[in-house]
PDB file of N, CA and C in Angstrom:
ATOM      1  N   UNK A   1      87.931 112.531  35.011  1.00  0.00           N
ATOM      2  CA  UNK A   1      88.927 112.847  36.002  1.00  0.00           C
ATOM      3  C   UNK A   1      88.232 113.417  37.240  1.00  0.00           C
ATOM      4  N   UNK A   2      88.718 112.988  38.757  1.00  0.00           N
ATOM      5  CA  UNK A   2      87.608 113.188  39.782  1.00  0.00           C
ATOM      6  C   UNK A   2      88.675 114.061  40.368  1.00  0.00           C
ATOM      7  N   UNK A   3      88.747 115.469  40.894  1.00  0.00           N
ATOM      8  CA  UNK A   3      89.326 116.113  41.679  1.00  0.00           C
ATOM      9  C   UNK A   3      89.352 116.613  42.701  1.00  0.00           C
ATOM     10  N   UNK A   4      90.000 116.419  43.945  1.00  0.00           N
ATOM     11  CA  UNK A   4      89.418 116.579  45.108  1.00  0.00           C
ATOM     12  C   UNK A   4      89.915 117.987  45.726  1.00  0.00           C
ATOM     13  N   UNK A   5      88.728 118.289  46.255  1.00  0.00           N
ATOM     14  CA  UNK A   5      89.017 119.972  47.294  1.00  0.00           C
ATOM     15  C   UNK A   5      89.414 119.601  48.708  1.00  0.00           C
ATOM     16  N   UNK A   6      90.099 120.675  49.296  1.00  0.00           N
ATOM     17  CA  UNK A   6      89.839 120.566  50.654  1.00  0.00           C
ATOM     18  C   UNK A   6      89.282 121.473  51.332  1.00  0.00           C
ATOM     19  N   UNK A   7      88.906 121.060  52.481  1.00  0.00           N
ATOM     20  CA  UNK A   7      87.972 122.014  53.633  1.00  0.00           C
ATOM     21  C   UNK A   7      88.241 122.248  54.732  1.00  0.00           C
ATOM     22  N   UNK A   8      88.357 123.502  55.625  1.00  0.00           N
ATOM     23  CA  UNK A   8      88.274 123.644  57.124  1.00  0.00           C
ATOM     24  C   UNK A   8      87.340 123.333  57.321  1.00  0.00           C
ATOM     25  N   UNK A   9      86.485 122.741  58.546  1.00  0.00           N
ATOM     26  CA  UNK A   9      85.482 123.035  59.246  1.00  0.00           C
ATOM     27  C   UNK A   9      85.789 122.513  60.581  1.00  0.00           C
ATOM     28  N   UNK A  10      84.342 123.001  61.557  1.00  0.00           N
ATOM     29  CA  UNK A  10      84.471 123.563  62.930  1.00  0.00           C
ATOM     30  C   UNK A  10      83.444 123.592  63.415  1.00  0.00           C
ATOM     31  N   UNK A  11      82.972 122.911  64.463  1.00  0.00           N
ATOM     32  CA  UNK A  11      81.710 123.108  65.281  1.00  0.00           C
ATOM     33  C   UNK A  11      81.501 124.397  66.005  1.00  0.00           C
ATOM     34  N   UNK A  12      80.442 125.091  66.000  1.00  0.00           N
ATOM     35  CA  UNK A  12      80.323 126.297  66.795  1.00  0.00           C
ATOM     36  C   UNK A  12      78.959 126.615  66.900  1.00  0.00           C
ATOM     37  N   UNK A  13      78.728 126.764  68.515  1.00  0.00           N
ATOM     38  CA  UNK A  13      77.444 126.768  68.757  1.00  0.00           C
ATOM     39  C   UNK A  13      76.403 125.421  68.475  1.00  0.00           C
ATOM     40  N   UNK A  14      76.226 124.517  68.515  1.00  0.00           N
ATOM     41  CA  UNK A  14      75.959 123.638  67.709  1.00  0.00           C
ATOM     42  C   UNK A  14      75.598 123.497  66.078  1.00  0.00           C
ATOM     43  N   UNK A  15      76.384 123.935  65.563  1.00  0.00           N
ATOM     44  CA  UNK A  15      76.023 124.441  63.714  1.00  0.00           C
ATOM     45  C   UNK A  15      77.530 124.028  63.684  1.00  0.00           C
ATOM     46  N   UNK A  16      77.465 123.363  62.460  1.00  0.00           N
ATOM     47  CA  UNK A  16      79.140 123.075  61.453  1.00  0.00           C
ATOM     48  C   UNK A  16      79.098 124.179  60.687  1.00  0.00           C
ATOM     49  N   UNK A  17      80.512 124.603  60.501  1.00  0.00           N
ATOM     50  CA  UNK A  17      80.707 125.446  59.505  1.00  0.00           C
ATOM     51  C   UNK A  17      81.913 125.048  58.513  1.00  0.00           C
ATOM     52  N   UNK A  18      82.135 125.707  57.640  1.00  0.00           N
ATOM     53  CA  UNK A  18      83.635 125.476  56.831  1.00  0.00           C
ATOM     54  C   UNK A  18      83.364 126.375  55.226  1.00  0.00           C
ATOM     55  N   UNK A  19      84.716 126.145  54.988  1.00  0.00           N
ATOM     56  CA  UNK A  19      85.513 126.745  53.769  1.00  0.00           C
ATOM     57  C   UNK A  19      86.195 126.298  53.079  1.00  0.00           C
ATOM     58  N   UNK A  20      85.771 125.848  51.392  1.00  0.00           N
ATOM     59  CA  UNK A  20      87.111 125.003  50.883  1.00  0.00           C
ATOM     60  C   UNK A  20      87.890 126.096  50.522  1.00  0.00           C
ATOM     61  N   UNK A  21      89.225 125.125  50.735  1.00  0.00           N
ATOM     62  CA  UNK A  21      90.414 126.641  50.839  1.00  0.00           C
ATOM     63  C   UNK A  21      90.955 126.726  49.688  1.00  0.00           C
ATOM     64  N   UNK A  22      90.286 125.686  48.369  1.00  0.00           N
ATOM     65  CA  UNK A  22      90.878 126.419  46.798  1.00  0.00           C
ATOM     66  C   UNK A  22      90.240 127.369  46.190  1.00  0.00           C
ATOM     67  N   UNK A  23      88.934 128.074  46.483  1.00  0.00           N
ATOM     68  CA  UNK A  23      88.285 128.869  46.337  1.00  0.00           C
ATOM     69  C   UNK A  23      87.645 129.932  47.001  1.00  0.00           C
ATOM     70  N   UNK A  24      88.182 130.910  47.097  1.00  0.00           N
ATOM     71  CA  UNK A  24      87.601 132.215  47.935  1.00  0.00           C
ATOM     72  C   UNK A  24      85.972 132.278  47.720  1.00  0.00           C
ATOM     73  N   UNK A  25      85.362 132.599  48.585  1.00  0.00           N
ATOM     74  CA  UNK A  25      84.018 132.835  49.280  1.00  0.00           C
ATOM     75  C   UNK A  25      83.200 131.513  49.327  1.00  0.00           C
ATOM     76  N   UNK A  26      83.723 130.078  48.837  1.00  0.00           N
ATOM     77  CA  UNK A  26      82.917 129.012  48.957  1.00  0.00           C
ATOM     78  C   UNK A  26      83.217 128.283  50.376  1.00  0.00           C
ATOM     79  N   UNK A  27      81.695 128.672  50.884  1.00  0.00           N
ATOM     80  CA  UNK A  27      81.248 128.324  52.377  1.00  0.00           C
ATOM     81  C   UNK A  27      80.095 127.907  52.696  1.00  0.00           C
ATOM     82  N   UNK A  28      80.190 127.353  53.636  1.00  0.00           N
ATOM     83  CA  UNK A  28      78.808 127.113  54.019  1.00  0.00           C
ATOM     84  C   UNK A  28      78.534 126.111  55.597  1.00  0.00           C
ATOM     85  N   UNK A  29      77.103 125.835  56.205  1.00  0.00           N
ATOM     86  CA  UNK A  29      77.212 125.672  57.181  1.00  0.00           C
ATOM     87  C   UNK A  29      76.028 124.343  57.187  1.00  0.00           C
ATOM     88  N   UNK A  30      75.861 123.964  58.478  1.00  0.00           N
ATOM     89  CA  UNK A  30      75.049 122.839  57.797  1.00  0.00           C
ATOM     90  C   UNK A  30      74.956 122.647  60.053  1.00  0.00           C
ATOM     91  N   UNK A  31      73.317 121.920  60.031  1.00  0.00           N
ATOM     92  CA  UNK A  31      73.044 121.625  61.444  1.00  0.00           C
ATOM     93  C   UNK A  31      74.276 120.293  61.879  1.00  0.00           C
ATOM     94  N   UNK A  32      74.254 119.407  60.721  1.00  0.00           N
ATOM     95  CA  UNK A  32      75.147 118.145  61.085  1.00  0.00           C
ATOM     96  C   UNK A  32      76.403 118.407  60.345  1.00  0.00           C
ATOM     97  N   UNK A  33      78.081 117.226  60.675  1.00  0.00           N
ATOM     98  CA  UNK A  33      78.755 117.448  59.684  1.00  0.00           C
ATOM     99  C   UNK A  33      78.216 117.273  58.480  1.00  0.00           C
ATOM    100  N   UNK A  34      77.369 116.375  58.448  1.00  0.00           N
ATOM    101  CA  UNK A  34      76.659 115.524  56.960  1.00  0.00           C
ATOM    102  C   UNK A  34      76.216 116.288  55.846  1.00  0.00           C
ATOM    103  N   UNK A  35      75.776 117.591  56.819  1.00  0.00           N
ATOM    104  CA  UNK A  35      74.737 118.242  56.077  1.00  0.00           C
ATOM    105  C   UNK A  35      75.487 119.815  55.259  1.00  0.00           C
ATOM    106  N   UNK A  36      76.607 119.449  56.298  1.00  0.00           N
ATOM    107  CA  UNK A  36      77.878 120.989  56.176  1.00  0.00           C
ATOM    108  C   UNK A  36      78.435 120.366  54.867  1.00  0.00           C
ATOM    109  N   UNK A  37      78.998 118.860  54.408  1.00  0.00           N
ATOM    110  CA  UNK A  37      79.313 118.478  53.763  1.00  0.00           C
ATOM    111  C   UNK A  37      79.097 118.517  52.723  1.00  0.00           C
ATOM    112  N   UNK A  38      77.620 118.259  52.446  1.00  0.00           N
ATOM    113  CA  UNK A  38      76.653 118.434  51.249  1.00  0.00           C
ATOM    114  C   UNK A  38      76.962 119.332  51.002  1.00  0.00           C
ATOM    115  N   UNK A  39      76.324 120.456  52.034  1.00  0.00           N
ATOM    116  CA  UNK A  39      76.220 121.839  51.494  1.00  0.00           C
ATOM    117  C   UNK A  39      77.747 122.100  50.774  1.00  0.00           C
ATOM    118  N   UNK A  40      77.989 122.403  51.125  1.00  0.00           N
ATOM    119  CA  UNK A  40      79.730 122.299  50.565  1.00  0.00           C
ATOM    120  C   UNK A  40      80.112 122.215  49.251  1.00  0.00           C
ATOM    121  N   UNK A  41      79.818 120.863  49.199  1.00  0.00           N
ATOM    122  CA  UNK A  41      79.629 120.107  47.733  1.00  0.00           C
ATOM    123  C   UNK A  41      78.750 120.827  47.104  1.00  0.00           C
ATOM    124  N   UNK A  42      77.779 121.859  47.692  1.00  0.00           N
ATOM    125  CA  UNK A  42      76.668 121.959  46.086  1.00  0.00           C
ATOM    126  C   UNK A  42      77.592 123.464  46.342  1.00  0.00           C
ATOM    127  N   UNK A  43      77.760 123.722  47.422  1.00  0.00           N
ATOM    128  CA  UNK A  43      78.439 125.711  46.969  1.00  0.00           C
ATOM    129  C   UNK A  43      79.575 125.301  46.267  1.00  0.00           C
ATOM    130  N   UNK A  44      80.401 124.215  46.021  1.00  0.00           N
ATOM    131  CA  UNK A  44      81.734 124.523  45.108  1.00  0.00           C
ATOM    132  C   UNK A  44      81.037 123.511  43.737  1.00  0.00           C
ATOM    133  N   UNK A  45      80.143 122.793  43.549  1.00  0.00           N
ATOM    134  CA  UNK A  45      79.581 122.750  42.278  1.00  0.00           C
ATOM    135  C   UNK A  45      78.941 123.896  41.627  1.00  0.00           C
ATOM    136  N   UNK A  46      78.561 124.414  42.298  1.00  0.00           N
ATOM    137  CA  UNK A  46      77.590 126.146  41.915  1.00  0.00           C
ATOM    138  C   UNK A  46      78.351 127.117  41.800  1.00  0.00           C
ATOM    139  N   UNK A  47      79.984 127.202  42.122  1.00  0.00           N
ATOM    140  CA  UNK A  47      81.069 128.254  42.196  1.00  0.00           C
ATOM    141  C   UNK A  47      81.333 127.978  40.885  1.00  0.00           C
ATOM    142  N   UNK A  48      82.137 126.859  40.840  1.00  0.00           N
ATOM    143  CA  UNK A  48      82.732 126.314  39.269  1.00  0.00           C
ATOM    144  C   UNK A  48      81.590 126.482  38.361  1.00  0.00           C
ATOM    145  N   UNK A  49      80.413 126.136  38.739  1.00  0.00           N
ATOM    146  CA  UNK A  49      80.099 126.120  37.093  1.00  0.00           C
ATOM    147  C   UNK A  49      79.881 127.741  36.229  1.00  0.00           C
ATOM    148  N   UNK A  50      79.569 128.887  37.781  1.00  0.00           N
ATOM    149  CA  UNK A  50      79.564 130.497  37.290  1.00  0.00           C
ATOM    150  C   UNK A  50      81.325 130.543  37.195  1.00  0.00           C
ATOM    151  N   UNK A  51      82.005 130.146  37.263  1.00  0.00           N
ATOM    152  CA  UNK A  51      83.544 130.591  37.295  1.00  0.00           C
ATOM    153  C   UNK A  51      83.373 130.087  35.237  1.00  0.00           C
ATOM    154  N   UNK A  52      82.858 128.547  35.241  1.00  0.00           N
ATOM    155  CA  UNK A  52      83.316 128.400  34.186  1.00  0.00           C
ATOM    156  C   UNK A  52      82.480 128.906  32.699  1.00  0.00           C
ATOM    157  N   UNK A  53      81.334 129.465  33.476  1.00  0.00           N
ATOM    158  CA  UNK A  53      80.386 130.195  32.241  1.00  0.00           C
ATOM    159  C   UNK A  53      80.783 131.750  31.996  1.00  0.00           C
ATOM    160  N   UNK A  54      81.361 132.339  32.760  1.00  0.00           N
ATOM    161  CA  UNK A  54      82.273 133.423  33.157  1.00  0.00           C
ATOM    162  C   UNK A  54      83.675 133.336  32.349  1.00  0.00           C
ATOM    163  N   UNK A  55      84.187 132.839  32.384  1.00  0.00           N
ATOM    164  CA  UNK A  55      85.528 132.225  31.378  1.00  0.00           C
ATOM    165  C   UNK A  55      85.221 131.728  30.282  1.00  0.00           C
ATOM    166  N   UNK A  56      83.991 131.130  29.991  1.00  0.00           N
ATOM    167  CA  UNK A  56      83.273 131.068  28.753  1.00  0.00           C
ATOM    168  C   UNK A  56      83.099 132.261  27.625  1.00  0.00           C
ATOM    169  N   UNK A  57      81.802 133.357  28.805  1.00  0.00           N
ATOM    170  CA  UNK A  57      81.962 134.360  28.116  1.00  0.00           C
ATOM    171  C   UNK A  57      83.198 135.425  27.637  1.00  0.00           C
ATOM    172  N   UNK A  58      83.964 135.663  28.470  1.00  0.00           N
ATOM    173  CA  UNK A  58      85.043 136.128  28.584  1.00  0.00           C
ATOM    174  C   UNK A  58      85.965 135.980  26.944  1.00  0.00           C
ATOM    175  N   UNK A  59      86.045 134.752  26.723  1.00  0.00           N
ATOM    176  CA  UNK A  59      86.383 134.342  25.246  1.00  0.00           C
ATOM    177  C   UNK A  59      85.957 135.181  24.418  1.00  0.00           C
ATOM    178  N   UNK A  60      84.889 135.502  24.302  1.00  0.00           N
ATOM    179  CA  UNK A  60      84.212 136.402  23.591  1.00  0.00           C
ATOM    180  C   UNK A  60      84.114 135.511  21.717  1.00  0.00           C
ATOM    181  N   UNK A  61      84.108 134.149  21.539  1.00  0.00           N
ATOM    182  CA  UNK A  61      84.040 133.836  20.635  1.00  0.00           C
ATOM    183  C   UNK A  61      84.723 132.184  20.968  1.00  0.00           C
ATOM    184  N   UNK A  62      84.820 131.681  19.413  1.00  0.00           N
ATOM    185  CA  UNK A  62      85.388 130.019  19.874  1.00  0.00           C
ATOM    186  C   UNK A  62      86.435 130.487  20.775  1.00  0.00           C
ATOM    187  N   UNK A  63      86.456 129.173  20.944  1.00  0.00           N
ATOM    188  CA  UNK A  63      87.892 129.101  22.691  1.00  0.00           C
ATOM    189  C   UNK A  63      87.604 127.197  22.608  1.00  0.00           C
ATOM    190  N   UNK A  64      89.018 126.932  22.984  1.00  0.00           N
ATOM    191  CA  UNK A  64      89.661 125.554  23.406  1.00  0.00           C
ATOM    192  C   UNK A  64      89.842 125.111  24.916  1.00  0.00           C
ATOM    193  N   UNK A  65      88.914 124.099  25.292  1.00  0.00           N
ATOM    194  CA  UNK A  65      89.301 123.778  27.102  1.00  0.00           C
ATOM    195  C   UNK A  65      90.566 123.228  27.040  1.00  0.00           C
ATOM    196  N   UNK A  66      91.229 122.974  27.990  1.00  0.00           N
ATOM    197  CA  UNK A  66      92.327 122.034  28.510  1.00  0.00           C
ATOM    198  C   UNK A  66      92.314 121.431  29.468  1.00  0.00           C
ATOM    199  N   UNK A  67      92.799 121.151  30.282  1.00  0.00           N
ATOM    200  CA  UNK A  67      92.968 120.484  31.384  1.00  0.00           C
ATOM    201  C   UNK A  67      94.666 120.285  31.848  1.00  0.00           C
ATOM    202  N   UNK A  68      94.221 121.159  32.897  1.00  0.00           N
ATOM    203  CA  UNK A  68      95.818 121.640  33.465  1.00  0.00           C
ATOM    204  C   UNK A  68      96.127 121.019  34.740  1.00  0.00           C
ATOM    205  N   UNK A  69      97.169 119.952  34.924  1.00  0.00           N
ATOM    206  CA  UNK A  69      97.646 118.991  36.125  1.00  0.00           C
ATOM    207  C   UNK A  69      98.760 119.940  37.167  1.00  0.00           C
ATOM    208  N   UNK A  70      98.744 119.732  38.053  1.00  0.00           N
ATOM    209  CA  UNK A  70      99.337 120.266  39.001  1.00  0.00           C
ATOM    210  C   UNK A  70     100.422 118.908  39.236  1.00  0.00           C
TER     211      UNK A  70
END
């Protein structure tokens, strides 16, 4: 299942910046859009996977994933 985020971003100064807006503090900036993009993509791959090793531990023992549709 492929799920898609969304993002502000904004030229300033010559530097892109942005924020996907389903996750608080995942940001990042990049010289091109291209590169703001990427970056992007690896800060909300690198968010989720401490969100989901974090909710891992948290279990504190077995635990069941799901997958929850909006």
């Amino acid at each position: 299942m492929q799920i898609t985020y969304n993002a502000v971003i904004r030229q300033v100064e010559g530097w892109w910046i942005g924020w996907v807006t389903e996750i608080r503090g995942v940001g990042s900036q990049g010289e091109t859009r291209e590169e703001l993009i990427e970056n992007l993509r690896s800060a909300l791959g690198e968010a989720l996977e401490m969100n989901r090793a974090e909710a891992i531990s948290a279990c504190q023992g077995e635990y069941e994933e799901i997958s929850i549709e909006l």
